[in-house]
PDB file of N, CA and C in Angstrom:
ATOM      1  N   UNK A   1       0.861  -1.172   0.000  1.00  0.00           N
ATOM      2  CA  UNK A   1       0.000   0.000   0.000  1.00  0.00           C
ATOM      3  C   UNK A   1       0.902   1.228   0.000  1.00  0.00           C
ATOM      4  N   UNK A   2       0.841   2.086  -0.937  1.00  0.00           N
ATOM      5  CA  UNK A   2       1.521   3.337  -0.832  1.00  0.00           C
ATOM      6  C   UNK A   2       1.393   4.297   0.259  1.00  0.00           C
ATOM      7  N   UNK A   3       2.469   4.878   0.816  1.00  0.00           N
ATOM      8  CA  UNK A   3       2.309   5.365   1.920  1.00  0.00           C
ATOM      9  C   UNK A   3       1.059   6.487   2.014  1.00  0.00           C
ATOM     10  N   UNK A   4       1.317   7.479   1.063  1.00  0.00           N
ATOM     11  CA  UNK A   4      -0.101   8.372   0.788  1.00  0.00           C
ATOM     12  C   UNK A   4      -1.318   7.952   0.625  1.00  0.00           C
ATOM     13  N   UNK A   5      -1.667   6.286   0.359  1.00  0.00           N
ATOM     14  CA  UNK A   5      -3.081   6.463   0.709  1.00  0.00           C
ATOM     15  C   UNK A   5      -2.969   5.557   1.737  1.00  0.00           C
ATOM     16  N   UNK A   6      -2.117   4.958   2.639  1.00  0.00           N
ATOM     17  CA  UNK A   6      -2.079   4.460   3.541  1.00  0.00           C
ATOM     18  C   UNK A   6      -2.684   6.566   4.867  1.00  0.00           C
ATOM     19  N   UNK A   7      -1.989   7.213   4.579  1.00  0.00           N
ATOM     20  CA  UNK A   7      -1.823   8.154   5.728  1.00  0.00           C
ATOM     21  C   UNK A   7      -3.359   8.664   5.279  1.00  0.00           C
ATOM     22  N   UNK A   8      -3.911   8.854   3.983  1.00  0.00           N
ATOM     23  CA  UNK A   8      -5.119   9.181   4.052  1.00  0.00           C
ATOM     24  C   UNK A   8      -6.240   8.495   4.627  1.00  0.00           C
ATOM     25  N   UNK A   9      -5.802   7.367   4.108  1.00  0.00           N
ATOM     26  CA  UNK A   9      -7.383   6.020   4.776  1.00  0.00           C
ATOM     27  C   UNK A   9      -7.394   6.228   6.644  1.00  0.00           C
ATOM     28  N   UNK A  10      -5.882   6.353   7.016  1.00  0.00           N
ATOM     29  CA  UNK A  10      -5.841   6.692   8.581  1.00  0.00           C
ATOM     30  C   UNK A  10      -6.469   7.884   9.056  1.00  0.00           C
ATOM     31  N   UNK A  11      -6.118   8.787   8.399  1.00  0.00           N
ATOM     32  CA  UNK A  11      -7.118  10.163   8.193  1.00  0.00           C
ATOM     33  C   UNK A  11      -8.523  10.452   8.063  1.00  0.00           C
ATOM     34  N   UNK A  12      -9.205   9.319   7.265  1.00  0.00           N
ATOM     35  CA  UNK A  12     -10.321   9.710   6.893  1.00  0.00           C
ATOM     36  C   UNK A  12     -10.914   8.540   8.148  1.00  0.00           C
ATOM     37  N   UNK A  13     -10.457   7.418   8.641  1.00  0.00           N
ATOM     38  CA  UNK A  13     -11.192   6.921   9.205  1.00  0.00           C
ATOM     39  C   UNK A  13     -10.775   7.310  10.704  1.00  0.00           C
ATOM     40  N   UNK A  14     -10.198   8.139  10.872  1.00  0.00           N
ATOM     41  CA  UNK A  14     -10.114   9.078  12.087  1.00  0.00           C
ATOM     42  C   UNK A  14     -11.683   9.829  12.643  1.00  0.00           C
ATOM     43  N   UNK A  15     -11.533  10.851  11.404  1.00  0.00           N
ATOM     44  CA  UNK A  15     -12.313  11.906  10.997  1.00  0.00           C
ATOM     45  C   UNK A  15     -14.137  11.139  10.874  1.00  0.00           C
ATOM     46  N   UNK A  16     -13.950   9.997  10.233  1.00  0.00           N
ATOM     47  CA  UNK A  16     -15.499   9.645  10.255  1.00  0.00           C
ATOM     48  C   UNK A  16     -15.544   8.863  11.757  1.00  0.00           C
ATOM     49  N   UNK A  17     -14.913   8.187  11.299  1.00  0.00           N
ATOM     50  CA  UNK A  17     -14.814   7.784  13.190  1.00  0.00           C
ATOM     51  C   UNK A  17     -15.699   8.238  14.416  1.00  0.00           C
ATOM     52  N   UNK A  18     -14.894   9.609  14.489  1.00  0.00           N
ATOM     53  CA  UNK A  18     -15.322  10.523  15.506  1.00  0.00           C
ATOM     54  C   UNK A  18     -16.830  11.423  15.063  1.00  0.00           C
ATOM     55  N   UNK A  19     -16.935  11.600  14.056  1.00  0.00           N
ATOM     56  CA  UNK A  19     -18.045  12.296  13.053  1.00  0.00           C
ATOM     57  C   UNK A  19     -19.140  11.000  13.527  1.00  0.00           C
ATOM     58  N   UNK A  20     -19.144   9.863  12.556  1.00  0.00           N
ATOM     59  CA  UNK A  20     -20.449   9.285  11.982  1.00  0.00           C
ATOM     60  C   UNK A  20     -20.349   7.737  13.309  1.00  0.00           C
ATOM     61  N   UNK A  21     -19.313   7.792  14.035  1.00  0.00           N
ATOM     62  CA  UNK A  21     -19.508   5.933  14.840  1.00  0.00           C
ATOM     63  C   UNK A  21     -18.877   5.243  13.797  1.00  0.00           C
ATOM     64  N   UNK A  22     -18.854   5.936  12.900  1.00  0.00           N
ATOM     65  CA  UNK A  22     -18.224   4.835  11.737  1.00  0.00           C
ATOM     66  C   UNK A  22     -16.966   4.330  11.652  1.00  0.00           C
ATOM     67  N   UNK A  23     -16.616   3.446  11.429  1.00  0.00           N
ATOM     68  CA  UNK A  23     -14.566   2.850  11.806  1.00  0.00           C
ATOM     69  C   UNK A  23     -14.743   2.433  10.039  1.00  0.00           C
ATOM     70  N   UNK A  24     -13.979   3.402   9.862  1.00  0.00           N
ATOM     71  CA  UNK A  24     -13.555   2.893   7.957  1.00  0.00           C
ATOM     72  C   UNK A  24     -11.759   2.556   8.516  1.00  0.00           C
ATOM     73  N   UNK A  25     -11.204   2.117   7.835  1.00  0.00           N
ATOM     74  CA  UNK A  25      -9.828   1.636   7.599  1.00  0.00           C
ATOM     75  C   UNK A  25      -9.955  -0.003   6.459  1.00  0.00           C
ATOM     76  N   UNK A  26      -8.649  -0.186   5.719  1.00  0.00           N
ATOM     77  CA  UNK A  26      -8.947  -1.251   5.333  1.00  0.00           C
ATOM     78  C   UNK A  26      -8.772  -2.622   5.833  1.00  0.00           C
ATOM     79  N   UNK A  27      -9.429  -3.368   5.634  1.00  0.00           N
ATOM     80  CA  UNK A  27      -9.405  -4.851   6.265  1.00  0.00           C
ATOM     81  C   UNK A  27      -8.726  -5.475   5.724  1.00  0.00           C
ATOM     82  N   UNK A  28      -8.216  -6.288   6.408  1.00  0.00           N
ATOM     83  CA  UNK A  28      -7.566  -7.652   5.605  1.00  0.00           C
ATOM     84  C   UNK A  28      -8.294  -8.627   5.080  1.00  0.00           C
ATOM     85  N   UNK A  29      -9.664  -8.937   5.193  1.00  0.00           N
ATOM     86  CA  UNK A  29     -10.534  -9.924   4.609  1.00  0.00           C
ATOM     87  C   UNK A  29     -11.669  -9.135   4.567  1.00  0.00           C
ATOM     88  N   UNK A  30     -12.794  -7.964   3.744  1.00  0.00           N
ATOM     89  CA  UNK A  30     -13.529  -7.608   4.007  1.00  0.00           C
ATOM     90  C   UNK A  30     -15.154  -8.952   3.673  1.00  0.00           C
ATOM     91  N   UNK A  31     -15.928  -8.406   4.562  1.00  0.00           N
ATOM     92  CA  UNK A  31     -17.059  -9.742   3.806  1.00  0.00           C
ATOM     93  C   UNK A  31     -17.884  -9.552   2.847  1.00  0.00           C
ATOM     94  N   UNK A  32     -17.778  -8.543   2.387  1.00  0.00           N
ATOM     95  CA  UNK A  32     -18.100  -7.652   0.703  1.00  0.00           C
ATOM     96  C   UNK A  32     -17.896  -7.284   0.105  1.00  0.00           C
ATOM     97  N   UNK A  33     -17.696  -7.397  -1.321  1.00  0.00           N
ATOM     98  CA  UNK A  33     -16.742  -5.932  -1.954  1.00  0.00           C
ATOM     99  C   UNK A  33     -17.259  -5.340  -3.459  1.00  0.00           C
ATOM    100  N   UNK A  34     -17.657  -4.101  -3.229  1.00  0.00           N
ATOM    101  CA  UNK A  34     -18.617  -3.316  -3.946  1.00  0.00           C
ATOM    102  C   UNK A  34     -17.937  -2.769  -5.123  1.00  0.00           C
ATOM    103  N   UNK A  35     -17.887  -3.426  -6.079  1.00  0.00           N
ATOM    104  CA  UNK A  35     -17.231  -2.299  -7.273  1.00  0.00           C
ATOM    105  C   UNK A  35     -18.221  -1.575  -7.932  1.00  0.00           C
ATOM    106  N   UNK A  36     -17.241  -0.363  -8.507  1.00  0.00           N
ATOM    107  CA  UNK A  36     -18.496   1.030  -8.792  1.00  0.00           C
ATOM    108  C   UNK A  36     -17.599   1.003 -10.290  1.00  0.00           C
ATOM    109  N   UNK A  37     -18.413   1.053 -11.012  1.00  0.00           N
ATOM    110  CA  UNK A  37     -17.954   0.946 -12.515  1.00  0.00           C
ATOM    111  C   UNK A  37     -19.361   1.399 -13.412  1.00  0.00           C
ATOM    112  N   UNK A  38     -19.009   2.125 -14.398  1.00  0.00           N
ATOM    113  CA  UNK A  38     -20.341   2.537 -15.543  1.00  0.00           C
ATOM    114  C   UNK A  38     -21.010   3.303 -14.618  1.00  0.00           C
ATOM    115  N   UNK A  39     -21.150   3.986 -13.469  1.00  0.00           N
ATOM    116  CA  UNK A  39     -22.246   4.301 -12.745  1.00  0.00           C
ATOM    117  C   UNK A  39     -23.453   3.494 -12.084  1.00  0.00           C
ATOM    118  N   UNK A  40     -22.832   2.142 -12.045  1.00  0.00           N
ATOM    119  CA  UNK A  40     -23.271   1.234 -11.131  1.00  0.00           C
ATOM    120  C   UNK A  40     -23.065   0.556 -10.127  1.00  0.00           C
ATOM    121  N   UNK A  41     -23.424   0.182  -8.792  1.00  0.00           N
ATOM    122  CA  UNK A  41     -22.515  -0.740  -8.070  1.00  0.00           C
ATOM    123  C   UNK A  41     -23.192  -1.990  -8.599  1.00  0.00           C
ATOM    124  N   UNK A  42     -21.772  -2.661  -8.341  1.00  0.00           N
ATOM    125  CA  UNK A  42     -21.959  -4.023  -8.575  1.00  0.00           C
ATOM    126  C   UNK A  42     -21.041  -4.977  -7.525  1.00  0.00           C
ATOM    127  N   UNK A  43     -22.266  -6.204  -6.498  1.00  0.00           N
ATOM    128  CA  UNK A  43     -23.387  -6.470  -6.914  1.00  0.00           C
ATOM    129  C   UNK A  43     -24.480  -5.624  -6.565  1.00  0.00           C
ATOM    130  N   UNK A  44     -25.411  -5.234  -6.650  1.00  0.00           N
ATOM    131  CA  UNK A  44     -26.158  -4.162  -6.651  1.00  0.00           C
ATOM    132  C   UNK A  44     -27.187  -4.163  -4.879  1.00  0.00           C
ATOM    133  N   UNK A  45     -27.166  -5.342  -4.535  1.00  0.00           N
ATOM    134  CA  UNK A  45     -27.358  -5.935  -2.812  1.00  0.00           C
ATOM    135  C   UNK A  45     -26.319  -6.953  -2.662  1.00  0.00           C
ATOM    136  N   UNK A  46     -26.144  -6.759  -1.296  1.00  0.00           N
ATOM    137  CA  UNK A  46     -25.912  -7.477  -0.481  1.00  0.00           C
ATOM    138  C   UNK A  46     -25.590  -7.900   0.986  1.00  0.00           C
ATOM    139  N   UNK A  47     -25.881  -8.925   1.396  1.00  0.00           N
ATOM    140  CA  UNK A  47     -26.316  -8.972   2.998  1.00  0.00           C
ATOM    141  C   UNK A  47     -24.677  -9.466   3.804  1.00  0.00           C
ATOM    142  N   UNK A  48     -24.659  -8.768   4.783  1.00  0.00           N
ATOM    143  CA  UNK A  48     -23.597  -8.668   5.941  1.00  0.00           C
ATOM    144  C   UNK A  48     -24.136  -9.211   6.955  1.00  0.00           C
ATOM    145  N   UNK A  49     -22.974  -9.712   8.185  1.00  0.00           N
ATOM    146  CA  UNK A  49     -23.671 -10.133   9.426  1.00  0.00           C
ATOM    147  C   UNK A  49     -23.081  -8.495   9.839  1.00  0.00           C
ATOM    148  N   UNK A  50     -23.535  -7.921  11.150  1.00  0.00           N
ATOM    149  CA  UNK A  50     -23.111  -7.126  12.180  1.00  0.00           C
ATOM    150  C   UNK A  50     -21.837  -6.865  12.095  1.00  0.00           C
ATOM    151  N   UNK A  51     -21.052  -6.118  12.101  1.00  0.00           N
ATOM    152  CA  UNK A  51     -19.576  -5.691  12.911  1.00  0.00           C
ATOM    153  C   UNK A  51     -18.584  -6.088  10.849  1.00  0.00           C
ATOM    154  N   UNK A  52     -19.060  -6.750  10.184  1.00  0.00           N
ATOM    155  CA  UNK A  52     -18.693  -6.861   8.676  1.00  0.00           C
ATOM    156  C   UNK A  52     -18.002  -5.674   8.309  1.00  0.00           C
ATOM    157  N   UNK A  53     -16.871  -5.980   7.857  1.00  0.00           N
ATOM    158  CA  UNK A  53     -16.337  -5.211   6.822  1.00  0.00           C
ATOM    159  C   UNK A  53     -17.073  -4.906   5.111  1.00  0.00           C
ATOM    160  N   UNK A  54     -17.583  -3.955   4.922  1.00  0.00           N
ATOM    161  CA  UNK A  54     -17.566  -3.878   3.284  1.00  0.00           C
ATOM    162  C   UNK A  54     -16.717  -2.728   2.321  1.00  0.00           C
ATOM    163  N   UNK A  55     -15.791  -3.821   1.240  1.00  0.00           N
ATOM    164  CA  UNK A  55     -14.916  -2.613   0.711  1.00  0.00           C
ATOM    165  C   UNK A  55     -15.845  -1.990  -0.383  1.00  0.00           C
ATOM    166  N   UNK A  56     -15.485  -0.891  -0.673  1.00  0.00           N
ATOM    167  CA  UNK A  56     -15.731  -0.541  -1.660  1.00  0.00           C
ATOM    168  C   UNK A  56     -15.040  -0.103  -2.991  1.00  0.00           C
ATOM    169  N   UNK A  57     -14.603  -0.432  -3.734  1.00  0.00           N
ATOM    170  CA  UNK A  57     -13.255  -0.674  -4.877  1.00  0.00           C
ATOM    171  C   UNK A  57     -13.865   0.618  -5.997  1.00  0.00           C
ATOM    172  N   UNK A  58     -13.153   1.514  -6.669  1.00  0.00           N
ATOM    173  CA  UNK A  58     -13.476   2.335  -7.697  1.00  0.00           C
ATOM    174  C   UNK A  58     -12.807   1.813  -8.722  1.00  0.00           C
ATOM    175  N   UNK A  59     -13.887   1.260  -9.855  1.00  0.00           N
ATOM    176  CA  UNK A  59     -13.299   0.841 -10.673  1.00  0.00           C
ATOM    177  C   UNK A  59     -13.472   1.192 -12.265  1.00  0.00           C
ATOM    178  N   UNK A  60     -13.907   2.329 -12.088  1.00  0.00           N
ATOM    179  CA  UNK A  60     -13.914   3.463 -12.794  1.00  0.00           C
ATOM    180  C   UNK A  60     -13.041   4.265 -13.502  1.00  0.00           C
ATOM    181  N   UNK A  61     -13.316   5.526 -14.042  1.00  0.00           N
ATOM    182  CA  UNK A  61     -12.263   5.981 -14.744  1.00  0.00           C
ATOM    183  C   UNK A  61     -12.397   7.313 -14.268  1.00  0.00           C
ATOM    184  N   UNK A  62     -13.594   7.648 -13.477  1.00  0.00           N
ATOM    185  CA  UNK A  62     -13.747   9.092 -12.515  1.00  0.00           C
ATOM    186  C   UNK A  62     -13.887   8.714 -11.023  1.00  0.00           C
ATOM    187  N   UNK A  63     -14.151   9.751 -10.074  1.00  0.00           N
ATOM    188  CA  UNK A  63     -14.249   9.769  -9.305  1.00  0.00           C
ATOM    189  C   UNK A  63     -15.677   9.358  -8.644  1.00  0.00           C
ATOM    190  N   UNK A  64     -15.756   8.869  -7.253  1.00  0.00           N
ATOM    191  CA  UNK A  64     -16.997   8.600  -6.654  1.00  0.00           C
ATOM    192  C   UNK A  64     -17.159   8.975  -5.272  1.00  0.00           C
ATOM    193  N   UNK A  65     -18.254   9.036  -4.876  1.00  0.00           N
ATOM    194  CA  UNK A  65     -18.440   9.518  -3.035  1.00  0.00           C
ATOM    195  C   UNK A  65     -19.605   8.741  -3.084  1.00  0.00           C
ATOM    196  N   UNK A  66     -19.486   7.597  -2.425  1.00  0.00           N
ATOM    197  CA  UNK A  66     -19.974   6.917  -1.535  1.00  0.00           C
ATOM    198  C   UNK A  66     -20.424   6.996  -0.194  1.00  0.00           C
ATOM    199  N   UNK A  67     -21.571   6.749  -0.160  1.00  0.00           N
ATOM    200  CA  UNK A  67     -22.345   7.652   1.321  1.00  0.00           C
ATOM    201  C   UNK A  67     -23.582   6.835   1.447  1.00  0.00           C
ATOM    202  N   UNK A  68     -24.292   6.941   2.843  1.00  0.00           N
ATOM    203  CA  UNK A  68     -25.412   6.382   2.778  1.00  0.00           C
ATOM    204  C   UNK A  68     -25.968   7.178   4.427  1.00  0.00           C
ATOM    205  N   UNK A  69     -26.918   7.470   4.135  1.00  0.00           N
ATOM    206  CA  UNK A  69     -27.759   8.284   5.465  1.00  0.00           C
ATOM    207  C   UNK A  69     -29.147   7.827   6.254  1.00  0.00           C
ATOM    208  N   UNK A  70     -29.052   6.563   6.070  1.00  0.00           N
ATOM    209  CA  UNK A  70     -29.578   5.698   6.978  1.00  0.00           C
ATOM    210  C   UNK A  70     -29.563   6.159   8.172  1.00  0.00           C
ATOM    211  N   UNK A  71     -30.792   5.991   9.412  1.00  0.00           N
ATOM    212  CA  UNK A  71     -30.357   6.242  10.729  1.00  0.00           C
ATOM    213  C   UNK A  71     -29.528   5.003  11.175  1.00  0.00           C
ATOM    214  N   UNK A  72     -28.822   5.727  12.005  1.00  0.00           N
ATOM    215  CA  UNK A  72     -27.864   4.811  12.870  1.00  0.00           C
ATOM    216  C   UNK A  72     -26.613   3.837  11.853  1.00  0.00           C
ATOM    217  N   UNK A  73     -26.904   3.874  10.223  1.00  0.00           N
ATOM    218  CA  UNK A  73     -25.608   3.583   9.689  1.00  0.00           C
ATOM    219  C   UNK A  73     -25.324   4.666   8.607  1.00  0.00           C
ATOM    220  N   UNK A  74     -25.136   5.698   9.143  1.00  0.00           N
ATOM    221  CA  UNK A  74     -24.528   6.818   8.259  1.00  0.00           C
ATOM    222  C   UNK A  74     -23.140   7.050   8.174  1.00  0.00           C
ATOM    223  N   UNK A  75     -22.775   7.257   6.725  1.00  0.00           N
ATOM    224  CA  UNK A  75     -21.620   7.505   6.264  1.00  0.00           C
ATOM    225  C   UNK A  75     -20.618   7.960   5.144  1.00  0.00           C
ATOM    226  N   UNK A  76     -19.990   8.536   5.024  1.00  0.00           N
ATOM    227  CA  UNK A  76     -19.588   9.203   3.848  1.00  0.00           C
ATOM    228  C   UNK A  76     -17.833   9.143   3.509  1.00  0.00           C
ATOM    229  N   UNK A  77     -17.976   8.053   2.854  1.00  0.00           N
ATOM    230  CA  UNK A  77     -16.423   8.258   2.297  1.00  0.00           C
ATOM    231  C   UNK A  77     -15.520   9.126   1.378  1.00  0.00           C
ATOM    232  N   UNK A  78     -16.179  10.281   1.217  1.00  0.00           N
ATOM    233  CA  UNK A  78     -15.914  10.972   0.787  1.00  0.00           C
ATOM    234  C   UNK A  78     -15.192  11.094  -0.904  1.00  0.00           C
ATOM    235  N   UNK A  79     -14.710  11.671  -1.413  1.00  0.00           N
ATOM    236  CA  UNK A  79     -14.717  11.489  -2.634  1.00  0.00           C
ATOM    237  C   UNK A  79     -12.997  10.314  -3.201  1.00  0.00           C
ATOM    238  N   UNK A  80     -13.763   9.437  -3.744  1.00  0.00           N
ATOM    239  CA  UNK A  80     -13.038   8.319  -3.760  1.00  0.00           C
ATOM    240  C   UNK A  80     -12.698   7.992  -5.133  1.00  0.00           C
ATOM    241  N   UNK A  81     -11.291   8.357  -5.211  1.00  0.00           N
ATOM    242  CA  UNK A  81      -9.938   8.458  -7.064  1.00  0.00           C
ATOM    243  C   UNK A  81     -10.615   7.436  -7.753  1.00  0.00           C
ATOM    244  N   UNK A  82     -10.331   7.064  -8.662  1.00  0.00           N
ATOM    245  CA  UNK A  82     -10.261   5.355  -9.769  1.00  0.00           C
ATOM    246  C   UNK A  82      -8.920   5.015  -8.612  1.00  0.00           C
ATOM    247  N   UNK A  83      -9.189   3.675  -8.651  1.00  0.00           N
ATOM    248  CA  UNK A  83      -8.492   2.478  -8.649  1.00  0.00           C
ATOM    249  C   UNK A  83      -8.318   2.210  -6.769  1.00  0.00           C
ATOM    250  N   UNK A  84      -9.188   3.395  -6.035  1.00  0.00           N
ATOM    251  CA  UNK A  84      -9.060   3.458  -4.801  1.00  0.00           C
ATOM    252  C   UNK A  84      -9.861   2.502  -4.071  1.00  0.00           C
ATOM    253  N   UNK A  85      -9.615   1.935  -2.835  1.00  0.00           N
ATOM    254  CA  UNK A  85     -10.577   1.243  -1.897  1.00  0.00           C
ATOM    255  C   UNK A  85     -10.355   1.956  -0.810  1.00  0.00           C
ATOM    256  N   UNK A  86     -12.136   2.041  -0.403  1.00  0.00           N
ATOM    257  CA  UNK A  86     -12.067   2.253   1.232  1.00  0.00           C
ATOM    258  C   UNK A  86     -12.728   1.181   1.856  1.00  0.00           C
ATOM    259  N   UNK A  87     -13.127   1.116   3.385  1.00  0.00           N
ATOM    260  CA  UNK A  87     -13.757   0.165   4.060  1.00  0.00           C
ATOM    261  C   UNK A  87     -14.853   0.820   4.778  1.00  0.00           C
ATOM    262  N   UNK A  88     -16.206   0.336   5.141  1.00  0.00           N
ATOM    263  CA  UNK A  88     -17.019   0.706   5.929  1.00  0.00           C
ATOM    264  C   UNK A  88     -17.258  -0.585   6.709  1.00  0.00           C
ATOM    265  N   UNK A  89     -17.350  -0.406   8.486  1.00  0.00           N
ATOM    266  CA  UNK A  89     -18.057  -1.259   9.229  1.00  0.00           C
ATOM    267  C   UNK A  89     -19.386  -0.583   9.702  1.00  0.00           C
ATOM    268  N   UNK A  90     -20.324  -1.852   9.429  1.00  0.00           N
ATOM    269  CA  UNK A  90     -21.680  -1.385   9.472  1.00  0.00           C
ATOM    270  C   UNK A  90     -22.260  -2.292  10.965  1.00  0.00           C
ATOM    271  N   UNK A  91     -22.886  -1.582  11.714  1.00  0.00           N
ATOM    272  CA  UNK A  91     -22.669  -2.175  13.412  1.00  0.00           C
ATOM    273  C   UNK A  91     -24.284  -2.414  13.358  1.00  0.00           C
ATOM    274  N   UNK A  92     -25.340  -1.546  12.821  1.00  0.00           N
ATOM    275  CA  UNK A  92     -26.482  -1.750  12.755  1.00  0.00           C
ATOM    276  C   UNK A  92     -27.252  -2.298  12.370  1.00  0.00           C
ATOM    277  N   UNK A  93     -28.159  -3.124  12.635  1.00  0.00           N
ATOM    278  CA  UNK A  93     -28.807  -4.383  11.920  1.00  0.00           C
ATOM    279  C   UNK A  93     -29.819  -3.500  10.865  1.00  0.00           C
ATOM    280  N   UNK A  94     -30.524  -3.938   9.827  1.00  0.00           N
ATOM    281  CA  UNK A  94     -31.455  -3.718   9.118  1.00  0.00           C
ATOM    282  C   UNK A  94     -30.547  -3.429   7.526  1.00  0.00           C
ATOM    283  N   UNK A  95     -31.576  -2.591   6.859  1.00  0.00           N
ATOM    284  CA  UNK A  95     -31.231  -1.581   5.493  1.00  0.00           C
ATOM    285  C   UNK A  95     -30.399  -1.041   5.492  1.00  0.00           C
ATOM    286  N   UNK A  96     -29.345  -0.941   4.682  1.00  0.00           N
ATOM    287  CA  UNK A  96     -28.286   0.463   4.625  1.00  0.00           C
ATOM    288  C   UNK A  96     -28.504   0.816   3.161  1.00  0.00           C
ATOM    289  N   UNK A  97     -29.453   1.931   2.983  1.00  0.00           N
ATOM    290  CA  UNK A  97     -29.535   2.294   1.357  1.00  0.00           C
ATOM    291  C   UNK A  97     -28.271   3.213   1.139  1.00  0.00           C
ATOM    292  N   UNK A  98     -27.458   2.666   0.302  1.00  0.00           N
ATOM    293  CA  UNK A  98     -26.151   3.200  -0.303  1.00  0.00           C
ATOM    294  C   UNK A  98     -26.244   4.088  -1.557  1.00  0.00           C
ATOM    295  N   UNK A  99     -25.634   5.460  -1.695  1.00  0.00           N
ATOM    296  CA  UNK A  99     -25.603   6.304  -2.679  1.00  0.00           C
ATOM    297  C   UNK A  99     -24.028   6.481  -3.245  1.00  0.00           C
ATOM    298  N   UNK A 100     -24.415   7.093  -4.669  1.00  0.00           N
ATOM    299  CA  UNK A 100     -23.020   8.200  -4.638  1.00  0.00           C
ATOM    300  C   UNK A 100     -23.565   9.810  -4.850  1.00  0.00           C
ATOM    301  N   UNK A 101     -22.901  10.765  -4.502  1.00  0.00           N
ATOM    302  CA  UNK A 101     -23.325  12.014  -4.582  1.00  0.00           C
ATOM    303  C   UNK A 101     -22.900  12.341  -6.345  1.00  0.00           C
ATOM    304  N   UNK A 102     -22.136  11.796  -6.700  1.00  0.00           N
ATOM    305  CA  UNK A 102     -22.228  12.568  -7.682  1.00  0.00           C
ATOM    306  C   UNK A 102     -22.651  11.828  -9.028  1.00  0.00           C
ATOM    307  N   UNK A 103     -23.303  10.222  -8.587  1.00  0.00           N
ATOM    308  CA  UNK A 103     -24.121   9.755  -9.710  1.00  0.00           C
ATOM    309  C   UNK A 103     -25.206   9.402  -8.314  1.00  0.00           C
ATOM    310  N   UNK A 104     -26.400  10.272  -8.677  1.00  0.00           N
ATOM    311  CA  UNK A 104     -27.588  10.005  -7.836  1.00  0.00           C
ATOM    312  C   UNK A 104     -28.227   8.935  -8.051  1.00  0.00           C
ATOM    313  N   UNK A 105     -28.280   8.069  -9.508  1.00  0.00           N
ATOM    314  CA  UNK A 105     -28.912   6.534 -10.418  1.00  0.00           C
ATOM    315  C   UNK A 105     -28.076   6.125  -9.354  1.00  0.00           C
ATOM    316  N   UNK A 106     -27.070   5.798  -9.093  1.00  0.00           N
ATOM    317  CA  UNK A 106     -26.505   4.512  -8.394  1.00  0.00           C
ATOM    318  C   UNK A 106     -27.113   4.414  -7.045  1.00  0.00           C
ATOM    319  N   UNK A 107     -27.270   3.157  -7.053  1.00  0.00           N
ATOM    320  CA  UNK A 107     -28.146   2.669  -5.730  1.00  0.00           C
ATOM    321  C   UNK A 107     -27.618   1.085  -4.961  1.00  0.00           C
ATOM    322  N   UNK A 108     -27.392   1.172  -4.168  1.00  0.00           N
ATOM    323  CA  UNK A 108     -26.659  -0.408  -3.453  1.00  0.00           C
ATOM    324  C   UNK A 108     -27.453  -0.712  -2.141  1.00  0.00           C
ATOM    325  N   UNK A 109     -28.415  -1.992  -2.196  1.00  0.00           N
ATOM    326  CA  UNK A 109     -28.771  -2.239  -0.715  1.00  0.00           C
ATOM    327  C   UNK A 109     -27.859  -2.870   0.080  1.00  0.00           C
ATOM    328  N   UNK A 110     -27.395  -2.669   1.346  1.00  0.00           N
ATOM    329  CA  UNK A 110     -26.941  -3.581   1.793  1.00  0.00           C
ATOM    330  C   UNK A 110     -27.773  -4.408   3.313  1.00  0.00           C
ATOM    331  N   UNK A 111     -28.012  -5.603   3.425  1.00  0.00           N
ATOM    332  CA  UNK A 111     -28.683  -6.084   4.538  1.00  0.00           C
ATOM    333  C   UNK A 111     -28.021  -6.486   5.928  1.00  0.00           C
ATOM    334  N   UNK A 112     -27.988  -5.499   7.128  1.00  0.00           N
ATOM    335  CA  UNK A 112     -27.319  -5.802   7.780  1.00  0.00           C
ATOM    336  C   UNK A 112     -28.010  -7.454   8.992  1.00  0.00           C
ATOM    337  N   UNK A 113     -27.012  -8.089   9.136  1.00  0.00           N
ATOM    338  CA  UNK A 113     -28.283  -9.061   9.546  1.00  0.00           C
ATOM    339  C   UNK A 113     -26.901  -9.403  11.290  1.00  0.00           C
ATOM    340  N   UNK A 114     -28.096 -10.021  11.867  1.00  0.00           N
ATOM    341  CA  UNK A 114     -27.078 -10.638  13.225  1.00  0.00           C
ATOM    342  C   UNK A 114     -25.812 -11.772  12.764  1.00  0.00           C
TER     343      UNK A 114
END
């Protein structure tokens, strides 16, 4: 991992951390992994147990911000390069309807389950 997005991912999951409850950093085994390509995620759902890692991979040729404002699993990874991954842990059971801000069509359920 290059040191610069090593010091950013520490950065940003500082910052949401303390902001949203949210612990982003990357995992060593996440239990999902969301690629964003054409202005779609793909796979377009999918279900997590509790405390789960899900990455999210840009596999694109622009940029993306990944976010979702669910109560109790809100979060915003803010604007995320091509070829970048971040991580979200999702602690809350139910729906997490997933966006990007700057393609509003893209839509990702994810099911948080026990």
């Amino acid at each position: 991992m290059p040191l610069t997005r090593s010091i950013g991912a520490a950065m940003l999951a500082a910052a949401l951390s303390a902001t949203a409850g949210i612990a982003v950093a990357l995992a060593a085994d996440p239990a999902a992994t969301i690629s964003q390509k054409g202005r779609h995620f793909t796979p377009g759902e999918v279900s997590v147990k509790k405390g789960d890692t899900v990455r999210f991979v840009n596999d694109d040729f622009y940029g993306h911000n990944v976010y979702s404002e669910t109560d109790g699993a809100s979060f915003d990874i803010g604007l995320q390069a091509p070829g970048e991954e971040r991580d979200v842990v999702l602690e809350k059971l139910g729906i997490v309807d997933v966006r990007c801000r700057i393609h509003p069509r893209m839509r990702l359920k994810i099911t948080v389950e026990e």
